[in-house]
N, C-alpha and C. Protein backbone atom coordinates (compact mmCIF):
# COMPACT_ATOMS: atom_id res chain seq x y z
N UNK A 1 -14.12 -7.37 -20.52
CA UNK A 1 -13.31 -6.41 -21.24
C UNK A 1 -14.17 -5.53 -22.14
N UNK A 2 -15.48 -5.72 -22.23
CA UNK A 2 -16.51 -5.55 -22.67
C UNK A 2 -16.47 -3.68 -22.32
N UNK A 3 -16.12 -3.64 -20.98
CA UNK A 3 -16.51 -1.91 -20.08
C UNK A 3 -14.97 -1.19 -21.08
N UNK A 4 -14.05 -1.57 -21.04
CA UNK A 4 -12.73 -1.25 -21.55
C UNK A 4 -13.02 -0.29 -22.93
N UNK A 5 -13.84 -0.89 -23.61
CA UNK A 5 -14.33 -0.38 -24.90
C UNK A 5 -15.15 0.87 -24.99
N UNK A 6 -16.00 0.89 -23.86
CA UNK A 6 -16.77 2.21 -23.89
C UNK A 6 -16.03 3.39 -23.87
N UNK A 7 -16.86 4.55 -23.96
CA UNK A 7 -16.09 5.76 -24.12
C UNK A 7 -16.12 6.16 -22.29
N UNK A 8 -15.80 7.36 -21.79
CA UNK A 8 -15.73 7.53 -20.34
C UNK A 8 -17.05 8.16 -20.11
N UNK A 9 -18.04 8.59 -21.17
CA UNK A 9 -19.30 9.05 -20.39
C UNK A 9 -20.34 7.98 -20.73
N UNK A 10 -20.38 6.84 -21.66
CA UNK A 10 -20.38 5.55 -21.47
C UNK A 10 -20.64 4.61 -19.94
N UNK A 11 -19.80 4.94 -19.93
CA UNK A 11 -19.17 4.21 -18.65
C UNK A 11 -19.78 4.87 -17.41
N UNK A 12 -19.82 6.38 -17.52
CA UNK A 12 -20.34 7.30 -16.14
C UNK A 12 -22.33 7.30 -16.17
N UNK A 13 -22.66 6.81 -17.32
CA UNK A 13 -23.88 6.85 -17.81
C UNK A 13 -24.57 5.33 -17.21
N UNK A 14 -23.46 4.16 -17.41
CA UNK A 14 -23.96 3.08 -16.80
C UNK A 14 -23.43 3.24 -15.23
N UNK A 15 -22.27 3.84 -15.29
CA UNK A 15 -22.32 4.32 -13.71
C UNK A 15 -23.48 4.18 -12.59
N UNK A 16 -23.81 5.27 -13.21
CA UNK A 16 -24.88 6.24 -12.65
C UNK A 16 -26.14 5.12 -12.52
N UNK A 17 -26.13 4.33 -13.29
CA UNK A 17 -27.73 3.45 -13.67
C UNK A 17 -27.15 2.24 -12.22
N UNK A 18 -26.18 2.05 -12.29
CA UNK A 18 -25.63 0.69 -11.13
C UNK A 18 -25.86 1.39 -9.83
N UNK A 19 -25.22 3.03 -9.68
CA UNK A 19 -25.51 3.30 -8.56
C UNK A 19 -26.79 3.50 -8.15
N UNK A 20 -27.78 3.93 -8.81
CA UNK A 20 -29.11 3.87 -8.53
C UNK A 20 -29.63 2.60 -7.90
N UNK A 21 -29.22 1.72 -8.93
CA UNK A 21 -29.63 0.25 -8.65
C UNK A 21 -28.87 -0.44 -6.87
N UNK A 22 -27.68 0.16 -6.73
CA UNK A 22 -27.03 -0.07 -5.79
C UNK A 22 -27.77 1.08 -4.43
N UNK A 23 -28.53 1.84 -4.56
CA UNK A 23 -29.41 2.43 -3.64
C UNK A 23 -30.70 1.99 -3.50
N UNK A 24 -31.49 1.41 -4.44
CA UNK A 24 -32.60 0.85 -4.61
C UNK A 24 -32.57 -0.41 -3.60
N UNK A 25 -31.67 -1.43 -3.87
CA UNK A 25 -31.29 -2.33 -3.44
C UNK A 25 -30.85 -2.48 -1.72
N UNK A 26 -30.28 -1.60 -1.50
CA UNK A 26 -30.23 -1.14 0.12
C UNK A 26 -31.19 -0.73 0.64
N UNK A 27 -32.02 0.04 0.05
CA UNK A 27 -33.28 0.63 0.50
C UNK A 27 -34.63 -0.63 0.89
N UNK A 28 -34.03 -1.53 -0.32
CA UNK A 28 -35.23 -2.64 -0.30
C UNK A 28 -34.64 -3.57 0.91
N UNK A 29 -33.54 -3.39 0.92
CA UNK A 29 -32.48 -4.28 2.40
C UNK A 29 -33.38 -3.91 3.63
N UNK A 30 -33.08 -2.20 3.87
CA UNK A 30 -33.33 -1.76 5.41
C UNK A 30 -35.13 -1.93 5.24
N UNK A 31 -36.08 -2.01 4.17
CA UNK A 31 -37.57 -1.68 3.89
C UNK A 31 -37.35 -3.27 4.94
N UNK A 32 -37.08 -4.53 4.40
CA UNK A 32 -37.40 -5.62 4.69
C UNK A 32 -36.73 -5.74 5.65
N UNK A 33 -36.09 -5.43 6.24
CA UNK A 33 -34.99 -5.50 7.95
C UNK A 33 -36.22 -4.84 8.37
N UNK A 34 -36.74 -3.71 8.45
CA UNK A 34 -37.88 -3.13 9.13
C UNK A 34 -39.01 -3.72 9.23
N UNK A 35 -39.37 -4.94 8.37
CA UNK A 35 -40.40 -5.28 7.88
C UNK A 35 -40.47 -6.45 8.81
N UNK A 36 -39.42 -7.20 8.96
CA UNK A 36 -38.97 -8.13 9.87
C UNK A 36 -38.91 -7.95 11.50
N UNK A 37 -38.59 -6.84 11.57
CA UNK A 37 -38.64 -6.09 13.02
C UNK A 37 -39.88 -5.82 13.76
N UNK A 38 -40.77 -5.38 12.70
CA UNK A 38 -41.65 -4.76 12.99
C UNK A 38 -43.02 -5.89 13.20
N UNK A 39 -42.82 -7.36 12.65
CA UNK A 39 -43.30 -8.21 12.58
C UNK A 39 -43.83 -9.45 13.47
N UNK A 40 -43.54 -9.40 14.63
CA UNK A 40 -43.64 -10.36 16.27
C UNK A 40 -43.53 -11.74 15.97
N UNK A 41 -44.53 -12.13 14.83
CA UNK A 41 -44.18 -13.41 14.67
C UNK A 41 -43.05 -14.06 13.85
N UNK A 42 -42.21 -13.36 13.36
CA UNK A 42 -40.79 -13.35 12.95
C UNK A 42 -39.87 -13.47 14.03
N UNK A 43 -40.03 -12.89 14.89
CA UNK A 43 -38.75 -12.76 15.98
C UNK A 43 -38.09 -14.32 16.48
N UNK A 44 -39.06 -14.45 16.83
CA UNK A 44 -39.00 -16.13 17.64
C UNK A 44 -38.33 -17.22 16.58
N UNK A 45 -38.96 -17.44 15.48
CA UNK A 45 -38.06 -17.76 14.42
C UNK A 45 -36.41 -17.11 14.00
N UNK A 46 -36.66 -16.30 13.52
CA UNK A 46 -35.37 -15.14 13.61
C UNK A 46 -34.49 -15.86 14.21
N UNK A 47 -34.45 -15.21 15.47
CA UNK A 47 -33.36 -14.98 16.83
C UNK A 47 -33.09 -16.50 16.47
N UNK A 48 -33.36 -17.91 16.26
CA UNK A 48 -32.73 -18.76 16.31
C UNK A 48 -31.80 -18.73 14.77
N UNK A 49 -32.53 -18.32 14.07
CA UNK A 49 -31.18 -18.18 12.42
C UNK A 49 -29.94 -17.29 12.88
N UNK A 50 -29.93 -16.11 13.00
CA UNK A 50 -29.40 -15.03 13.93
C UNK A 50 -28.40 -15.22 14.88
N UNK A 51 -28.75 -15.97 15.82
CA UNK A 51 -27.88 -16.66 16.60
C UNK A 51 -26.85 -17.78 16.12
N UNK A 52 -27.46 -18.31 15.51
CA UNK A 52 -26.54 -19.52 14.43
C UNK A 52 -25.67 -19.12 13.68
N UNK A 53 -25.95 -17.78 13.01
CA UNK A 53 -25.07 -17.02 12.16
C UNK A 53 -23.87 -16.24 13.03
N UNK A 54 -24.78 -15.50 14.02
CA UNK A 54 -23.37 -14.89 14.77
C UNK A 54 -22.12 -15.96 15.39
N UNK A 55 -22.52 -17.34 15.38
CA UNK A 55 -21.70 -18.63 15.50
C UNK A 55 -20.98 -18.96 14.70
N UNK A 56 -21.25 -18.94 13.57
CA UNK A 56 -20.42 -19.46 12.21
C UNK A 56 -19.20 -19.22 12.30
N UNK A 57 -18.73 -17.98 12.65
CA UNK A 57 -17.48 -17.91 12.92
C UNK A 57 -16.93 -17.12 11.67
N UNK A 58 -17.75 -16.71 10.86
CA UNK A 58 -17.42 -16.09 9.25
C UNK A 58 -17.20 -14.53 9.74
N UNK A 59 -17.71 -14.23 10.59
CA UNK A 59 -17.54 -12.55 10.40
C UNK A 59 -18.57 -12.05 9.92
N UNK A 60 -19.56 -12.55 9.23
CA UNK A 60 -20.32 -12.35 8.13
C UNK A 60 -22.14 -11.98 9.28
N UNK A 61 -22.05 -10.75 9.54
CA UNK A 61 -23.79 -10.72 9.76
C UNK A 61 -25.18 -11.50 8.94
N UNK A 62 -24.56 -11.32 7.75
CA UNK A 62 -26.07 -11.90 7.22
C UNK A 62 -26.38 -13.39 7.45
N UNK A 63 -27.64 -13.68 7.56
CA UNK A 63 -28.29 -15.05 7.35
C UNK A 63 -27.52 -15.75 6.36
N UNK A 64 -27.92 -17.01 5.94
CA UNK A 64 -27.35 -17.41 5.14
C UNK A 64 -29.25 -17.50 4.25
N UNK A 65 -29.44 -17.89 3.14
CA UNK A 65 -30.88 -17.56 2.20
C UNK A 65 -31.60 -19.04 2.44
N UNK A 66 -30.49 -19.99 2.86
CA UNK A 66 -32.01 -21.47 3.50
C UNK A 66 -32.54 -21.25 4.98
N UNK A 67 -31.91 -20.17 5.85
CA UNK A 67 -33.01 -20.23 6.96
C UNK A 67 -33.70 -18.94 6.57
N UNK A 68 -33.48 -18.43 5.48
CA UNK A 68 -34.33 -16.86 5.51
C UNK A 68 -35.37 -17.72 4.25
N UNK A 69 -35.32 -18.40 3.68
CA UNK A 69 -36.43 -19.27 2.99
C UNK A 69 -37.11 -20.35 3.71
N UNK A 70 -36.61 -20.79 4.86
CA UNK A 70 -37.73 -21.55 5.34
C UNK A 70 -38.62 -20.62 6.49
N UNK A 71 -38.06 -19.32 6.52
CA UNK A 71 -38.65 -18.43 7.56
C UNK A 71 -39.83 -17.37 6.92
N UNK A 72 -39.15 -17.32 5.54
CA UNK A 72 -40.34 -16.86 4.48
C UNK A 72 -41.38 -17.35 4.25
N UNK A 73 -41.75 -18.68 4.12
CA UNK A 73 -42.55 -19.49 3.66
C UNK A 73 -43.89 -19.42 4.59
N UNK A 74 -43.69 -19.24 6.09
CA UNK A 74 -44.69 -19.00 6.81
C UNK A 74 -45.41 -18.06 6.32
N UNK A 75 -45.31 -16.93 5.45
CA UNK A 75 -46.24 -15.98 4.96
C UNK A 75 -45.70 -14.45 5.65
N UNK A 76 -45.89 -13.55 4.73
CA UNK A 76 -45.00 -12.13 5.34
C UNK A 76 -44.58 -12.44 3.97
N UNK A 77 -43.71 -10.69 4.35
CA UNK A 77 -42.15 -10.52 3.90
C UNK A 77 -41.08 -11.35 4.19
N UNK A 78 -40.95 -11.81 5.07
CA UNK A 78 -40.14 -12.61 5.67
C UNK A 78 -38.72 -12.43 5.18
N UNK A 79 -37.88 -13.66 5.21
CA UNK A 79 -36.31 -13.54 4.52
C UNK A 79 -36.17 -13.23 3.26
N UNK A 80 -37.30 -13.93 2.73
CA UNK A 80 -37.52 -14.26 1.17
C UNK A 80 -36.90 -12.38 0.64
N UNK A 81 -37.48 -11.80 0.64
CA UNK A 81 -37.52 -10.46 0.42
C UNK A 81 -36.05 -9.78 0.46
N UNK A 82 -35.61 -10.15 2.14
CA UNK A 82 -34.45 -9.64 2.50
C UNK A 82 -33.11 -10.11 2.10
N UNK A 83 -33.65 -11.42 1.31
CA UNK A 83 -32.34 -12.29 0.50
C UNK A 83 -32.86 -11.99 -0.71
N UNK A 84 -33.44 -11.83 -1.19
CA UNK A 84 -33.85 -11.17 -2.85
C UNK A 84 -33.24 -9.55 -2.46
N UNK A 85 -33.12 -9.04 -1.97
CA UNK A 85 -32.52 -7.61 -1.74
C UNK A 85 -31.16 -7.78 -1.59
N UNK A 86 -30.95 -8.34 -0.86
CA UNK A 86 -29.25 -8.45 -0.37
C UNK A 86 -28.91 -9.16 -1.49
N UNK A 87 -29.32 -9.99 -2.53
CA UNK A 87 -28.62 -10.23 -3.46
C UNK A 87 -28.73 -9.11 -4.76
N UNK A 88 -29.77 -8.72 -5.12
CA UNK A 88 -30.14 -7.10 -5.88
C UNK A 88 -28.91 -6.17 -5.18
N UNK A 89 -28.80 -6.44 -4.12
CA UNK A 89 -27.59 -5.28 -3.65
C UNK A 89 -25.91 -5.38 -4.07
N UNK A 90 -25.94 -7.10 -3.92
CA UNK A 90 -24.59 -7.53 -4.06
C UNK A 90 -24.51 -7.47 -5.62
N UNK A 91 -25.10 -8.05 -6.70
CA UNK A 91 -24.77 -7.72 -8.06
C UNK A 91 -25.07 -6.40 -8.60
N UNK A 92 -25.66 -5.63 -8.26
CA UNK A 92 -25.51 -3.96 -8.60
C UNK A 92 -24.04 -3.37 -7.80
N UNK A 93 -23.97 -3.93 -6.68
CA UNK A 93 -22.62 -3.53 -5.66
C UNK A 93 -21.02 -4.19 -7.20
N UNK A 94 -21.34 -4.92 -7.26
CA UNK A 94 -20.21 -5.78 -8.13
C UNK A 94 -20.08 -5.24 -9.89
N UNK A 95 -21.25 -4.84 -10.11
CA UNK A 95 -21.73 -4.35 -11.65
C UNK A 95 -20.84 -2.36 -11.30
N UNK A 96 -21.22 -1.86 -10.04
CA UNK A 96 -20.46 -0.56 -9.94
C UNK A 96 -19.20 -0.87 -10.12
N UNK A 97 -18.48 -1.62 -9.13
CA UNK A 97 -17.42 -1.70 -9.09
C UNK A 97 -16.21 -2.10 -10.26
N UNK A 98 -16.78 -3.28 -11.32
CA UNK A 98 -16.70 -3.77 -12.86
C UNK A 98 -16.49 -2.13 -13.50
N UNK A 99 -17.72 -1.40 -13.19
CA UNK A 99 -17.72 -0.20 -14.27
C UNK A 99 -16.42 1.17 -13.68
N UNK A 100 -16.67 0.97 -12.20
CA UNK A 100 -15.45 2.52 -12.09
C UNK A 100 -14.35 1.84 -12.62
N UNK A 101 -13.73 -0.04 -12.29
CA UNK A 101 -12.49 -0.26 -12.46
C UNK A 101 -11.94 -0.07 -13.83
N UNK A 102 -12.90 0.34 -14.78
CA UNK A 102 -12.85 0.23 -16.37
C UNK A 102 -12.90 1.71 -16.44
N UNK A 103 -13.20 2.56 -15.85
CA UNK A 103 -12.86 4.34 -16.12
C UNK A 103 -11.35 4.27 -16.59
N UNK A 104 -10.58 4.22 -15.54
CA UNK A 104 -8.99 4.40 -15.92
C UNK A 104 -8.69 3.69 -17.11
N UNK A 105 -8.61 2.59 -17.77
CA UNK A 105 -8.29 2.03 -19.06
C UNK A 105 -8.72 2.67 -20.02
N UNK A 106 -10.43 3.55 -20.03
CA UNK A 106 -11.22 4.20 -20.80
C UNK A 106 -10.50 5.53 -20.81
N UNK A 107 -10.27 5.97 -19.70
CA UNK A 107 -9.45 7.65 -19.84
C UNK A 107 -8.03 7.78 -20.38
N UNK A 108 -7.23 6.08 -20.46
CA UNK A 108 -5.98 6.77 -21.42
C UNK A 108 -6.52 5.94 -22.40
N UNK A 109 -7.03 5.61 -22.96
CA UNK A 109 -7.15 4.93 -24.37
C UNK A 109 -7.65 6.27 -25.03
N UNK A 110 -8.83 6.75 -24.27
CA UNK A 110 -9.54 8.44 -24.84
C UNK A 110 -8.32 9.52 -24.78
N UNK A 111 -7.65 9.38 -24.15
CA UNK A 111 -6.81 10.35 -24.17
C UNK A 111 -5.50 10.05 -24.86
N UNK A 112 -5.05 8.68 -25.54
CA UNK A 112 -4.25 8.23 -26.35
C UNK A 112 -4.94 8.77 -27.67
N UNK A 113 -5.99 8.48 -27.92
CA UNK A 113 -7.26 9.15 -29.29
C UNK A 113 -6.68 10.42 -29.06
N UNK A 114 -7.18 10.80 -28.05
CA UNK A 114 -7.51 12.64 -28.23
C UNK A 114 -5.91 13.38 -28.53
N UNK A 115 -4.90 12.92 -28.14
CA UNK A 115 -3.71 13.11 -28.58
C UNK A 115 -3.47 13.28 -29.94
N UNK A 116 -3.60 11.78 -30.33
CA UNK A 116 -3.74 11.75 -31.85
C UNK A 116 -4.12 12.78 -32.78
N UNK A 117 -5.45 12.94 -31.96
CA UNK A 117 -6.31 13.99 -33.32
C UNK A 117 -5.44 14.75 -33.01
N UNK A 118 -5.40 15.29 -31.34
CA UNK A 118 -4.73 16.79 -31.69
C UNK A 118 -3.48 17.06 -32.27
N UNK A 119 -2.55 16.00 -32.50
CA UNK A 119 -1.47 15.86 -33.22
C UNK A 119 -2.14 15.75 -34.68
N UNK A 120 -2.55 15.57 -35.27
CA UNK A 120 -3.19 15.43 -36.66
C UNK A 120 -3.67 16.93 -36.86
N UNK A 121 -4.17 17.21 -35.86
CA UNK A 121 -5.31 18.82 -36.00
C UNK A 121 -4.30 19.79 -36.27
N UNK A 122 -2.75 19.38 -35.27
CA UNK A 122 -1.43 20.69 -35.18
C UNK A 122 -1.43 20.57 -36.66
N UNK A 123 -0.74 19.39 -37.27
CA UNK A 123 -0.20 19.34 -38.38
C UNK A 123 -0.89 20.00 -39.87
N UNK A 124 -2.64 19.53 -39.60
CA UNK A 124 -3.00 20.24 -40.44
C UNK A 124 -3.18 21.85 -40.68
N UNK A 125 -3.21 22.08 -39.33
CA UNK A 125 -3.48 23.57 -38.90
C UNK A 125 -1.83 24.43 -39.71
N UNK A 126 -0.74 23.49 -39.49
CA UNK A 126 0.28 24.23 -40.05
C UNK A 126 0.65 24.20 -41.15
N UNK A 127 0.11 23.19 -41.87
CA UNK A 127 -0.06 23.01 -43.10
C UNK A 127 -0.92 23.92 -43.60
N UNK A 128 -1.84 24.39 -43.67
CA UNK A 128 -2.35 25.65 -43.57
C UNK A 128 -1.89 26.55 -43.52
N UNK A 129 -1.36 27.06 -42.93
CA UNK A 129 -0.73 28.13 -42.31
C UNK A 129 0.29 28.52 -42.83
N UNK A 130 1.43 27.50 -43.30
CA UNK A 130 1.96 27.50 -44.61
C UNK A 130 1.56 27.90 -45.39
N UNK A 131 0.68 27.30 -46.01
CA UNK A 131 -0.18 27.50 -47.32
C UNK A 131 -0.49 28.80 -47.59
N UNK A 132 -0.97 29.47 -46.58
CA UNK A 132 -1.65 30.95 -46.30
C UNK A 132 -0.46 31.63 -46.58
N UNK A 133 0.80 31.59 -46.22
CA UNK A 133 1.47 32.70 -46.13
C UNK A 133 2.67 32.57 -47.08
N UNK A 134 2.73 31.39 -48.55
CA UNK A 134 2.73 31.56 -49.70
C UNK A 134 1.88 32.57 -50.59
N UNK A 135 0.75 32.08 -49.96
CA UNK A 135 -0.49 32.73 -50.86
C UNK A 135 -0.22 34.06 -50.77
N UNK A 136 -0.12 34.54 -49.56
CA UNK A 136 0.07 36.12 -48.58
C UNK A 136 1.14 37.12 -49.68
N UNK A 137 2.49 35.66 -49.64
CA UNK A 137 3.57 36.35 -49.73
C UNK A 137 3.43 37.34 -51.45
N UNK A 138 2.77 35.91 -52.24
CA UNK A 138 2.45 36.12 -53.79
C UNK A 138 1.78 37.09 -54.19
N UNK A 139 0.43 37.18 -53.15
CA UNK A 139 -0.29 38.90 -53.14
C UNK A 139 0.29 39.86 -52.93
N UNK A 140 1.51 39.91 -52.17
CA UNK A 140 2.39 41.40 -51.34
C UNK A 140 2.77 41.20 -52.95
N UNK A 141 3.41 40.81 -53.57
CA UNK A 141 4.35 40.79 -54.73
C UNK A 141 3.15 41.59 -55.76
N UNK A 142 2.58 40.73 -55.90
CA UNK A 142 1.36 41.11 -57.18
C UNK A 142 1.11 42.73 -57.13
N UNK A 143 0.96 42.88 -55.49
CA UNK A 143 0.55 44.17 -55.17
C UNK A 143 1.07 45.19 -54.96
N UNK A 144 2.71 44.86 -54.86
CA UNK A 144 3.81 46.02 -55.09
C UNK A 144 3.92 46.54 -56.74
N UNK A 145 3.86 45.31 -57.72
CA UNK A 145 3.70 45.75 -58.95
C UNK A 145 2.67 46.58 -59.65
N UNK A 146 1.65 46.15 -58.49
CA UNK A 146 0.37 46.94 -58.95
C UNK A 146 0.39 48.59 -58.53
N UNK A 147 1.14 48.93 -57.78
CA UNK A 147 1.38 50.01 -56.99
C UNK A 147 2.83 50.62 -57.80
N UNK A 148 3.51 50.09 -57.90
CA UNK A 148 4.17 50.72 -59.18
C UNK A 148 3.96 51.03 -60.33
N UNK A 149 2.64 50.36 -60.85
CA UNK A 149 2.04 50.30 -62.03
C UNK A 149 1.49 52.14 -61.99
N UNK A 150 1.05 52.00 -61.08
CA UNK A 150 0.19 53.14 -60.21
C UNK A 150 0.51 54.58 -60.28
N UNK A 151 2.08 54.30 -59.82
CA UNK A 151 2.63 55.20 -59.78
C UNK A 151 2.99 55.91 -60.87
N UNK A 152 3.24 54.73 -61.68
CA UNK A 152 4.00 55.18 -62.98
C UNK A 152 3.20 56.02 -63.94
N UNK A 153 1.50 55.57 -63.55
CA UNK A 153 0.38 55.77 -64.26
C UNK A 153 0.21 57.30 -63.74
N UNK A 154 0.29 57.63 -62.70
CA UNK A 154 0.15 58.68 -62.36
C UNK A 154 1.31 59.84 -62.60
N UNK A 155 2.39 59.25 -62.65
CA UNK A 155 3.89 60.28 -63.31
C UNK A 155 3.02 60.61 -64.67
N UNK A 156 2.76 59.67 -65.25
CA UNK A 156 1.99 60.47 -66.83
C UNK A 156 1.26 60.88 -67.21
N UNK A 157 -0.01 60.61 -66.07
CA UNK A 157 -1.04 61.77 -65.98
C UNK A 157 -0.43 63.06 -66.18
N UNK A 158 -0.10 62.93 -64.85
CA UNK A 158 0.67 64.37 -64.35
C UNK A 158 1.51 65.11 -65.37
N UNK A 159 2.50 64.55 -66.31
CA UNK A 159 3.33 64.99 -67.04
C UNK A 159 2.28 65.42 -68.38
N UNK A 160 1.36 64.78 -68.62
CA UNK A 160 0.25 65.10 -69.82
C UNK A 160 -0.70 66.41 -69.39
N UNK A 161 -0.75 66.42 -68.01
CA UNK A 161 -1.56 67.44 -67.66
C UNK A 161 -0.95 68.95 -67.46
N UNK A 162 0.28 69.13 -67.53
CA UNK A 162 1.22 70.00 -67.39
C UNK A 162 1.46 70.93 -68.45
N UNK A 163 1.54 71.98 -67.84
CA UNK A 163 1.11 72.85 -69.25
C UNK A 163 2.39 73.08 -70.51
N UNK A 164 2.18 72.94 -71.05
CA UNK A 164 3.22 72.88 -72.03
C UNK A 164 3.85 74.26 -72.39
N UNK A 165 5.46 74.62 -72.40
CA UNK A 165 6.04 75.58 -72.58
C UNK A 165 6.91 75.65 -73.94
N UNK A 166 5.99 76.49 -74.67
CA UNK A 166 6.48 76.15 -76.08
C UNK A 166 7.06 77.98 -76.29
């Protein structure tokens, strides 16, 4: 519950690090499948693990890791390698999968947050906005008086400047 907690680029950041690891890991799969192939004195060994496995009856292609360790031991790359890979593959494969299934829990919890603020952000914003157009209203006022003041100031100019008829 550990992934649940991260934020979503968190999460796309270890993403990204599993999928790497989950390509690395395949790569080191098919390096050592090639390595094995390419090897003659592997085969003969092999083909009897191989054959045993396609028997099992599991469905399952891979070896199982005690005939790919007693096939290692002769010297090579051998299984050893190709079961150290295939397991590097399977816990990076399981570590991706842990991290996308934790995106969705991460994107409404972030987006339960991001709601929030923006409900907090409306409220303050109109609270504001309010505020402003008290302030607004008190200046129009101040400033009609001041403009009458104005006027009035100027009727008596005018009337002082007028020539007097005596």
């Amino acid at each position: 519950m550990l992934m649940a907690a991260k934020s979503k680029q968190e999460l796309g950041l270890e993403g990204q690090r599993h999928l790497e690891e989950t390509i690395n890991a395949a790569f080191q799969i098919l390096s050592s499948m090639n390595d094995e192939l390419c090897n003659p004195a592997l085969w003969s060994a092999n083909s009897n693990g191989h054959s045993a496995a396609a028997l099992d009856g599991t469905g399952d292609a891979s070896v199982d890791s005690s005939s790919h360790s007693s096939e290692g031991a002769g010297g090579g790359s051998g299984g050893g390698a190709l079961d150290e890979a295939r397991l590097r593959y399977r816990s990076a494969v399981a570590s991706l999968r842990a991290c996308i299934a934790a995106i969705p829990s991460s994107t409404q919890e972030t987006s339960a947050l991001d709601v929030k603020m923006d409900e907090d952000e409306i409220e303050r914003l109109e609270e504001q906005a309010s505020s402003l157009r008290k302030e607004l209203e008190s200046k129009n006022k101040h400033l009609k008086v001041l403009i009458d003041q104005l006027r009035n100031l100027i009727t008596d100019i005018a009337m002082w400047e007028s020539p007097c008829s005596a």
